[in-house]
C-alpha atoms as a PDB file:
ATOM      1  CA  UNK A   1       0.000   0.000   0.000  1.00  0.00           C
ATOM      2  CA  UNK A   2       1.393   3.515  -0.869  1.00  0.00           C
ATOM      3  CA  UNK A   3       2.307   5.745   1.994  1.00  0.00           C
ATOM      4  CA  UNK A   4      -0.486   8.371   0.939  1.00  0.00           C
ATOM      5  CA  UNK A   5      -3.068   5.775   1.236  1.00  0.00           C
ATOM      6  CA  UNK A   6      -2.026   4.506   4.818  1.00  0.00           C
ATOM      7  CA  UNK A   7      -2.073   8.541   5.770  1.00  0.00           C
ATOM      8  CA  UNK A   8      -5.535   8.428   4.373  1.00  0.00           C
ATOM      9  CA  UNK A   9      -6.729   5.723   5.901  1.00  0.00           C
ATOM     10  CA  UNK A  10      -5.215   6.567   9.400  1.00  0.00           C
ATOM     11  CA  UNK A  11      -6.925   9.978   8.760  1.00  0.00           C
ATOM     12  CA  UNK A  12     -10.130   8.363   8.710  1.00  0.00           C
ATOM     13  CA  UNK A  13      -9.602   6.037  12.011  1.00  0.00           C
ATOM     14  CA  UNK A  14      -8.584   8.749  13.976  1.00  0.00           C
ATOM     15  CA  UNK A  15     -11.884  10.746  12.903  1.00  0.00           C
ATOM     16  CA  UNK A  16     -13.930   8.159  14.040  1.00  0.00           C
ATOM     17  CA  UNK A  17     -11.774   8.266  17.403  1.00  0.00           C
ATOM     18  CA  UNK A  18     -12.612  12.188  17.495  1.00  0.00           C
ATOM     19  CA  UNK A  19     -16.557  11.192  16.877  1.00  0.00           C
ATOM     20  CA  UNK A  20     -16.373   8.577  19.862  1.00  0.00           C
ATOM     21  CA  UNK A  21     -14.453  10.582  22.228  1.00  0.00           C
ATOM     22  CA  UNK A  22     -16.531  14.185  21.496  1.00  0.00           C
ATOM     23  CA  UNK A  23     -19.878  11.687  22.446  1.00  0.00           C
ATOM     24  CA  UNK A  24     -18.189  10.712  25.637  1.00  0.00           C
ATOM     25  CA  UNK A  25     -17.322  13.987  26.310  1.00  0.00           C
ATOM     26  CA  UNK A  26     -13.607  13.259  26.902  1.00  0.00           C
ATOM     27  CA  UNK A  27     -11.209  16.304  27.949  1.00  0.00           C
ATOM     28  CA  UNK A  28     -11.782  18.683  25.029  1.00  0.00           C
ATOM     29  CA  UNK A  29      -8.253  19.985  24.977  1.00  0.00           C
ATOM     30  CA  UNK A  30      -7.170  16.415  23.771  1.00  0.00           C
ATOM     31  CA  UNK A  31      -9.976  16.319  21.375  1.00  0.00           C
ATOM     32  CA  UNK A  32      -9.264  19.413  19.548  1.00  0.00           C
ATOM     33  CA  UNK A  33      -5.629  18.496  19.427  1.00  0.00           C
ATOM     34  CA  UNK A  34      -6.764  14.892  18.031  1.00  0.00           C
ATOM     35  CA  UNK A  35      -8.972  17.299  15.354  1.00  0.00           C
ATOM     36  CA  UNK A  36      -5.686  19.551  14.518  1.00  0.00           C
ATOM     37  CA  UNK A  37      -3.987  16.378  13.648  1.00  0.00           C
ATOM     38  CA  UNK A  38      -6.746  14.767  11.542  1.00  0.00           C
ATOM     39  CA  UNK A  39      -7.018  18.016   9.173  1.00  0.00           C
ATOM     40  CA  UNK A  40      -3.093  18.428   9.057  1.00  0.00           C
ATOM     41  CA  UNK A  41      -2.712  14.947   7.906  1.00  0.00           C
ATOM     42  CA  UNK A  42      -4.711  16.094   4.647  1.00  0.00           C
ATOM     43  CA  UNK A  43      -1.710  18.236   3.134  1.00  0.00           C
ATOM     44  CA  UNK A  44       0.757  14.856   4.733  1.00  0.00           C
ATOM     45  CA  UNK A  45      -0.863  12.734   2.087  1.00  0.00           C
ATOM     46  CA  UNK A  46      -0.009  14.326  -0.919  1.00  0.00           C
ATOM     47  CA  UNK A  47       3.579  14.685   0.390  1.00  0.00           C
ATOM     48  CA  UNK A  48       4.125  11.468   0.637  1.00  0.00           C
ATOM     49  CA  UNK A  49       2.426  10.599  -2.998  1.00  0.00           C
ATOM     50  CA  UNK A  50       5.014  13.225  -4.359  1.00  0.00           C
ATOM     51  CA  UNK A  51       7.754  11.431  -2.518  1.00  0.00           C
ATOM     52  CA  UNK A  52       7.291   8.099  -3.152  1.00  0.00           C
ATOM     53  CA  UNK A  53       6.969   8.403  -6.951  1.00  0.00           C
ATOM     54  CA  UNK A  54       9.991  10.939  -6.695  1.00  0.00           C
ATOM     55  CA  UNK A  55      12.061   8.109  -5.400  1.00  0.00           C
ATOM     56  CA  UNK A  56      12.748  10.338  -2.191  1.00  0.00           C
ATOM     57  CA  UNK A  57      13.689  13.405  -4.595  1.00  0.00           C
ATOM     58  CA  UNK A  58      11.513  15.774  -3.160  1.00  0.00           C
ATOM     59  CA  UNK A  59      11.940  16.712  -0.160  1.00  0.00           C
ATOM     60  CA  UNK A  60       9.557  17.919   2.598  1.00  0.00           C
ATOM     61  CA  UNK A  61      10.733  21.676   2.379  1.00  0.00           C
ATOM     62  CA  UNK A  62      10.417  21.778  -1.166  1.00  0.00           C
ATOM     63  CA  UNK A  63       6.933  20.334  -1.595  1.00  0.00           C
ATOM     64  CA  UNK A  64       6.480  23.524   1.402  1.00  0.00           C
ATOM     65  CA  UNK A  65       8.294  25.912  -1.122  1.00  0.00           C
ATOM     66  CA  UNK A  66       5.852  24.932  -4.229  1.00  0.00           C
ATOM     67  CA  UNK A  67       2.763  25.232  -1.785  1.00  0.00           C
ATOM     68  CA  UNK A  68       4.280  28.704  -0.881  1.00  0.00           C
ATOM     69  CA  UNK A  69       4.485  29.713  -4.403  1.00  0.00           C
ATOM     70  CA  UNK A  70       7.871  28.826  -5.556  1.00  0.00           C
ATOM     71  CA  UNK A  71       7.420  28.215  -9.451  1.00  0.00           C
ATOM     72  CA  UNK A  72      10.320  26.165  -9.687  1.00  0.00           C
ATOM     73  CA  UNK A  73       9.905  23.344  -6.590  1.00  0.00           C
ATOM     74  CA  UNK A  74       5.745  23.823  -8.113  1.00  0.00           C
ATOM     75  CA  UNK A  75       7.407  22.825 -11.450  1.00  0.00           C
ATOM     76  CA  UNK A  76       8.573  19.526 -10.153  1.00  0.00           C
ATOM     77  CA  UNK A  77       5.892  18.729  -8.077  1.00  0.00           C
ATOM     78  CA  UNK A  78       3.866  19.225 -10.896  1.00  0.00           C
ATOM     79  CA  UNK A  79       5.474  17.163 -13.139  1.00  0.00           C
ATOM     80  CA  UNK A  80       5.703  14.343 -10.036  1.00  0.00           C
ATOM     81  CA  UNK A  81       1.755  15.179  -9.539  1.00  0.00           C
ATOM     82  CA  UNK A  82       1.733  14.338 -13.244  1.00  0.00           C
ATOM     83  CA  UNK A  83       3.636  10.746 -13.263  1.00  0.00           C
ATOM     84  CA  UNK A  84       0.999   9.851  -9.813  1.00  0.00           C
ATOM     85  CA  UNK A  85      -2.174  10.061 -12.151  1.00  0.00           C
ATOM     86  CA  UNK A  86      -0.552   7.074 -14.527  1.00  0.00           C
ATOM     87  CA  UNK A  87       1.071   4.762 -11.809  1.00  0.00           C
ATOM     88  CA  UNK A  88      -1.944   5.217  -9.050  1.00  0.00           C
ATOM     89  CA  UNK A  89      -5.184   6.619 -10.550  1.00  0.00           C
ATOM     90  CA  UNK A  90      -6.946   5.681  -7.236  1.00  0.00           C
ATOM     91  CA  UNK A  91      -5.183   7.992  -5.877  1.00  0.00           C
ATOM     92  CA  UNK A  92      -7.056  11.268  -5.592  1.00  0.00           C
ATOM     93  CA  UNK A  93     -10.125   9.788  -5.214  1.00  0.00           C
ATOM     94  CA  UNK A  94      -8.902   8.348  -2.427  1.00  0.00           C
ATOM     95  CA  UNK A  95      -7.882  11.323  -1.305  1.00  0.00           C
ATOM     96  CA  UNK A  96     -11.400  12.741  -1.937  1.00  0.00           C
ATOM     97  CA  UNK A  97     -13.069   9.995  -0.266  1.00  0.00           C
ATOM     98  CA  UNK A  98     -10.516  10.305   3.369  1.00  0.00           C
ATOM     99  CA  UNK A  99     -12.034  14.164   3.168  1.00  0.00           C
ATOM    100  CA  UNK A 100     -15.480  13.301   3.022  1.00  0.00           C
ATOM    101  CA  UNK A 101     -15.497  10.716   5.596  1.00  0.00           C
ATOM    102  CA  UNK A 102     -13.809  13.088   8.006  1.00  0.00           C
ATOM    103  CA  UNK A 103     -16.082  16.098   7.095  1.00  0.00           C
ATOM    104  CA  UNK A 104     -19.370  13.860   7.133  1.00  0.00           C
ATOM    105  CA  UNK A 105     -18.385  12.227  10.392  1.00  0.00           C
ATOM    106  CA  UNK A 106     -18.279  15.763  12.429  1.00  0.00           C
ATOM    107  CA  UNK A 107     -20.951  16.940  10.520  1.00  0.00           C
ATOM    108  CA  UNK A 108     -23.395  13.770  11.668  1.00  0.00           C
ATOM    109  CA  UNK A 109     -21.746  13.816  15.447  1.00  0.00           C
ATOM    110  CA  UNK A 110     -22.545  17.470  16.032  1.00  0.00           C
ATOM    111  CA  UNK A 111     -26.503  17.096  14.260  1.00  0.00           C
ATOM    112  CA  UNK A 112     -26.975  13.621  16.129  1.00  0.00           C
ATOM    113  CA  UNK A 113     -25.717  15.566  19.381  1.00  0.00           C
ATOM    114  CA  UNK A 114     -28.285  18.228  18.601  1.00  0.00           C
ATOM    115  CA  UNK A 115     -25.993  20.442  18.339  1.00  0.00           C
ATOM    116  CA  UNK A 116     -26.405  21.630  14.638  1.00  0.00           C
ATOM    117  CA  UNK A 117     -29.654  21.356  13.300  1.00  0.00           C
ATOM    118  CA  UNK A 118     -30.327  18.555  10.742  1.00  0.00           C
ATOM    119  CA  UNK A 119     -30.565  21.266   7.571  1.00  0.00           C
ATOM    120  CA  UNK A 120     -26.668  21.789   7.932  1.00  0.00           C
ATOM    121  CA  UNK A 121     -25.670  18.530   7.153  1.00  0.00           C
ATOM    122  CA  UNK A 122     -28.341  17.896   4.461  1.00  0.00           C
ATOM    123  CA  UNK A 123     -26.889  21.259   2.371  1.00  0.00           C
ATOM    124  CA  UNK A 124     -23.309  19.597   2.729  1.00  0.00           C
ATOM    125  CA  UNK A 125     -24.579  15.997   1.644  1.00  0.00           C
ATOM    126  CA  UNK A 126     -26.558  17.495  -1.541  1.00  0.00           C
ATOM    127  CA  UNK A 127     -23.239  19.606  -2.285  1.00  0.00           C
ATOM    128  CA  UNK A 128     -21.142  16.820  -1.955  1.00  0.00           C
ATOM    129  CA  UNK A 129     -23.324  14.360  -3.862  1.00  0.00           C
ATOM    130  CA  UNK A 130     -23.924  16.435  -7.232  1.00  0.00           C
ATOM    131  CA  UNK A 131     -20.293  17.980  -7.193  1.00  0.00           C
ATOM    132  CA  UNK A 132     -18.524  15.122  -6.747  1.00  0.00           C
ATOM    133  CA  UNK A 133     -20.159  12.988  -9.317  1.00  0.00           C
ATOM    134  CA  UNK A 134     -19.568  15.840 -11.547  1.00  0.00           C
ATOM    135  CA  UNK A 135     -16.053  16.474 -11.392  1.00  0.00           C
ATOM    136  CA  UNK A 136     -15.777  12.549 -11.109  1.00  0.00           C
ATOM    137  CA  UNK A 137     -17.025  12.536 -14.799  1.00  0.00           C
ATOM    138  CA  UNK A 138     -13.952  14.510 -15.446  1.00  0.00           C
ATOM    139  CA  UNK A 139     -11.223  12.782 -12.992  1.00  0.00           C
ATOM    140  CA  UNK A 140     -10.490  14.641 -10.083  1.00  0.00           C
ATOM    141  CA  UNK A 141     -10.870  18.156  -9.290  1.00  0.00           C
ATOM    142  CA  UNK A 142      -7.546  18.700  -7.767  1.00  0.00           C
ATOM    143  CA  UNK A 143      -6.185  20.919 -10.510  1.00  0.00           C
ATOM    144  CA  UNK A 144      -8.435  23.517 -12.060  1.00  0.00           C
ATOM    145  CA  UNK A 145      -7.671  24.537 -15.072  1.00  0.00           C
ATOM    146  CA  UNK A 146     -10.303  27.877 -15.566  1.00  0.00           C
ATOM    147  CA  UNK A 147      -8.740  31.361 -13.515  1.00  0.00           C
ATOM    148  CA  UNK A 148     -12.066  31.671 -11.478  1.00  0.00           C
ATOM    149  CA  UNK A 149     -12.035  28.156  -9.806  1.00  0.00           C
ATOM    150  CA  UNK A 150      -8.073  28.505  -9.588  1.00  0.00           C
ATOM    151  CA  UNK A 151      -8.502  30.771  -7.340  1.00  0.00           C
ATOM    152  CA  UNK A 152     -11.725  29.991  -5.633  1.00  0.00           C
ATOM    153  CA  UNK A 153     -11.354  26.302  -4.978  1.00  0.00           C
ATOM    154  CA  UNK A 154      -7.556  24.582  -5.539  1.00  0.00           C
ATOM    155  CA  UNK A 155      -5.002  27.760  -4.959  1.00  0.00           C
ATOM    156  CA  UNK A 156      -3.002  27.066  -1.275  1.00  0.00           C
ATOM    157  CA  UNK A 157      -4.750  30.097   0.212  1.00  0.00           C
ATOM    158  CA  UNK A 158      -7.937  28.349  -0.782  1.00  0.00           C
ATOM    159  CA  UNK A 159      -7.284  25.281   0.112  1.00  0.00           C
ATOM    160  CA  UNK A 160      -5.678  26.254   3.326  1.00  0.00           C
ATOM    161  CA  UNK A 161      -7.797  28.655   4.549  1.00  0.00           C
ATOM    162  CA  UNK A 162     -10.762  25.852   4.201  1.00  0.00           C
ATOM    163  CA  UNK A 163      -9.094  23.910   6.256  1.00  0.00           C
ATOM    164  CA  UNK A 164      -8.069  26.450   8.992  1.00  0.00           C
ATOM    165  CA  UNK A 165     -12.194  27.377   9.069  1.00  0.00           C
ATOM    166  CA  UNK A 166     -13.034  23.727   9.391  1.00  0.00           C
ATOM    167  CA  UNK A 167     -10.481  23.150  12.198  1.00  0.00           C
ATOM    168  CA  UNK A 168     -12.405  26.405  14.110  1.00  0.00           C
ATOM    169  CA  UNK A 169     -15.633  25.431  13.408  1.00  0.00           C
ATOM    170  CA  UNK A 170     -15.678  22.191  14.549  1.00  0.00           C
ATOM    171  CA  UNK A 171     -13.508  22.523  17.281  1.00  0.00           C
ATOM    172  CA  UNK A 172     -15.501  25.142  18.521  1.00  0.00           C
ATOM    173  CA  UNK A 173     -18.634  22.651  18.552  1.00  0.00           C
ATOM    174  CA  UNK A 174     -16.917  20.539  20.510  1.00  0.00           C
ATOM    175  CA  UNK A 175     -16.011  23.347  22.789  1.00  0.00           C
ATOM    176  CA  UNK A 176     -20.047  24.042  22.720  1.00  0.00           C
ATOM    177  CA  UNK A 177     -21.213  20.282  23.131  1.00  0.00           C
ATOM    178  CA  UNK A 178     -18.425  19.482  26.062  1.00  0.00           C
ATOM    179  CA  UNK A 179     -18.000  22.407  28.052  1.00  0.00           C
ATOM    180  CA  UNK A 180     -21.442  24.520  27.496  1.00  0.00           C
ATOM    181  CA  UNK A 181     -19.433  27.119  25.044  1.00  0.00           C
ATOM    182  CA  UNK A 182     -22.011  29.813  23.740  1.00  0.00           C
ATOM    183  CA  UNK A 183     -23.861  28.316  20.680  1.00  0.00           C
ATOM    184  CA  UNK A 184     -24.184  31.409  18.841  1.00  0.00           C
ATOM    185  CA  UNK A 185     -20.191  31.848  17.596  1.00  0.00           C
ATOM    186  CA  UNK A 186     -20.781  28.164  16.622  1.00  0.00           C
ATOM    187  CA  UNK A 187     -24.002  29.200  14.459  1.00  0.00           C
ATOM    188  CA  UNK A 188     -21.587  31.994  13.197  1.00  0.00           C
ATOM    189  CA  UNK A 189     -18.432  29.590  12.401  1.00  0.00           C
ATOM    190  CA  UNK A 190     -20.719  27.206  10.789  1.00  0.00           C
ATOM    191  CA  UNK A 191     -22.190  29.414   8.531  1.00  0.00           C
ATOM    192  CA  UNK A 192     -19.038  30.798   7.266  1.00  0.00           C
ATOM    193  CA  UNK A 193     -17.670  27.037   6.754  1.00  0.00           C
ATOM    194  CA  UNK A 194     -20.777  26.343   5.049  1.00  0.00           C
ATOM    195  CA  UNK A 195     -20.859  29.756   2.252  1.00  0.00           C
ATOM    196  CA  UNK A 196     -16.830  28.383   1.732  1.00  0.00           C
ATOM    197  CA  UNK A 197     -17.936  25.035   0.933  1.00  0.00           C
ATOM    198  CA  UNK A 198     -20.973  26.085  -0.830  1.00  0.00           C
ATOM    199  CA  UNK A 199     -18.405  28.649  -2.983  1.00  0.00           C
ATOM    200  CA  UNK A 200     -15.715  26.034  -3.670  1.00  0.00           C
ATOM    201  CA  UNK A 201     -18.619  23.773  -5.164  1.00  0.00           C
ATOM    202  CA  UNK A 202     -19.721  26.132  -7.540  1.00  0.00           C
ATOM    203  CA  UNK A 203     -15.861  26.714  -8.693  1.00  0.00           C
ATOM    204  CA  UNK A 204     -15.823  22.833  -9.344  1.00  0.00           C
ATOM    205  CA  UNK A 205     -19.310  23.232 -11.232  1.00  0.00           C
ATOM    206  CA  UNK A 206     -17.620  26.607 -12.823  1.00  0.00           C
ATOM    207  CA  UNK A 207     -15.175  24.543 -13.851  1.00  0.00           C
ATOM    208  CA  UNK A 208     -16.732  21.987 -15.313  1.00  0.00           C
ATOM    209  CA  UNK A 209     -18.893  23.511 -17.347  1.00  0.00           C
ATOM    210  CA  UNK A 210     -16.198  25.783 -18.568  1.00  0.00           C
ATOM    211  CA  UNK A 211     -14.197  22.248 -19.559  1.00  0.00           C
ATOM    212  CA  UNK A 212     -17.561  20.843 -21.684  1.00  0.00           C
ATOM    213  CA  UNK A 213     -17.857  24.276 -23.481  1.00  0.00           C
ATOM    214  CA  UNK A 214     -14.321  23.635 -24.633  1.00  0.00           C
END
């Protein structure tokens, strides 16, 4: 088994764990930790995809320095990212399928919990569902190719800031469901996460449609 897929896969065990232990109501400092961990092993994954077809070539600091914006270490990434799609096709819908277990899994603890109401996590599943199968149709949407859903959906500002909003939001609902935090920055938090998501799916649709029109 590649090294990406194990990260994957160990991605998805330990957000089960963070389900179990957020129901139990274990020490919420732990649990947000265990949360950190389970959304920085989503960048982890392609790093060790890159550096496993590289042979070792790539180094962690340079896949950091193409993520940063350096157009020559994004040149050979690229061109790694490139070689991945022939050897493991599996591989970014793997990928795809690690994020939606994690994301679906909060989602359903926090509406089962009562603490989200059940309209949240129907919005993300209907998303999900139609966008996915889209861009399926077309590979993976890991690379756009259109300026608008560049920027919107798979630049590294995009795709970290997602993941810094997802980290806040759903730590915060733990913070909420554990220790009696004030609902109403969760409300807030959610809804932001939500508009991102909702704004990255149209990109993908953007995207898309822009490919079929050309």
């Amino acid at each position: 088994m590649r090294s990406a897929d194990a990260t994957t896969l160990v991605r998805t065990a330990l957000a089960i764990l963070v389900v179990y232990l957020i129901i139990v109501k274990f020490p919420v400092a732990a649990t947000i930790l265990l949360i950190a961990v389970v959304i920085a092993l989503d960048g982890l994954d392609g790093y060790f995809a890159v550096r496993e077809e590289s042979r070792g070539r790539i180094s962690f600091s340079a896949y950091l320095k193409s993520a940063l914006g350096d157009n020559e270490a994004k040149a050979k990434v690229r061109k790694v990212k490139e070689s991945i799609k022939k050897s493991a096709p599996h591989g970014a819908r793997m990928d795809v399928a690690g994020d939606r277990v994690v994301e679906y899994s909060l989602w359903i603890v926090f509406t089962y919990l009562h603490v989200l109401p059940i309209y949240v996590i129907l919005i993300v599943l209907v998303r999900h569902s139609f966008v996915d199968a889209l861009m399926a149709s077309k590979g993976t949407s890991s690379r756009m190719k259109t300026g608008f859903a560049s920027k919107i959906y798979s630049s590294n500002i995009a795709r970290g800031g997602i993941n810094v909003v997802k980290f806040l939001t759903f730590s915060y609902l733990a913070l909420v469901y554990v220790s009696g935090y004030p609902i109403i920055f969760g409300y807030i938090l959610t809804g932001i996460l939500v508009a991102y998501i909702l704004l990255r799916g149209a990109a993908e649709v953007y995207e898309s449609m822009n490919e079929r029109r050309g």
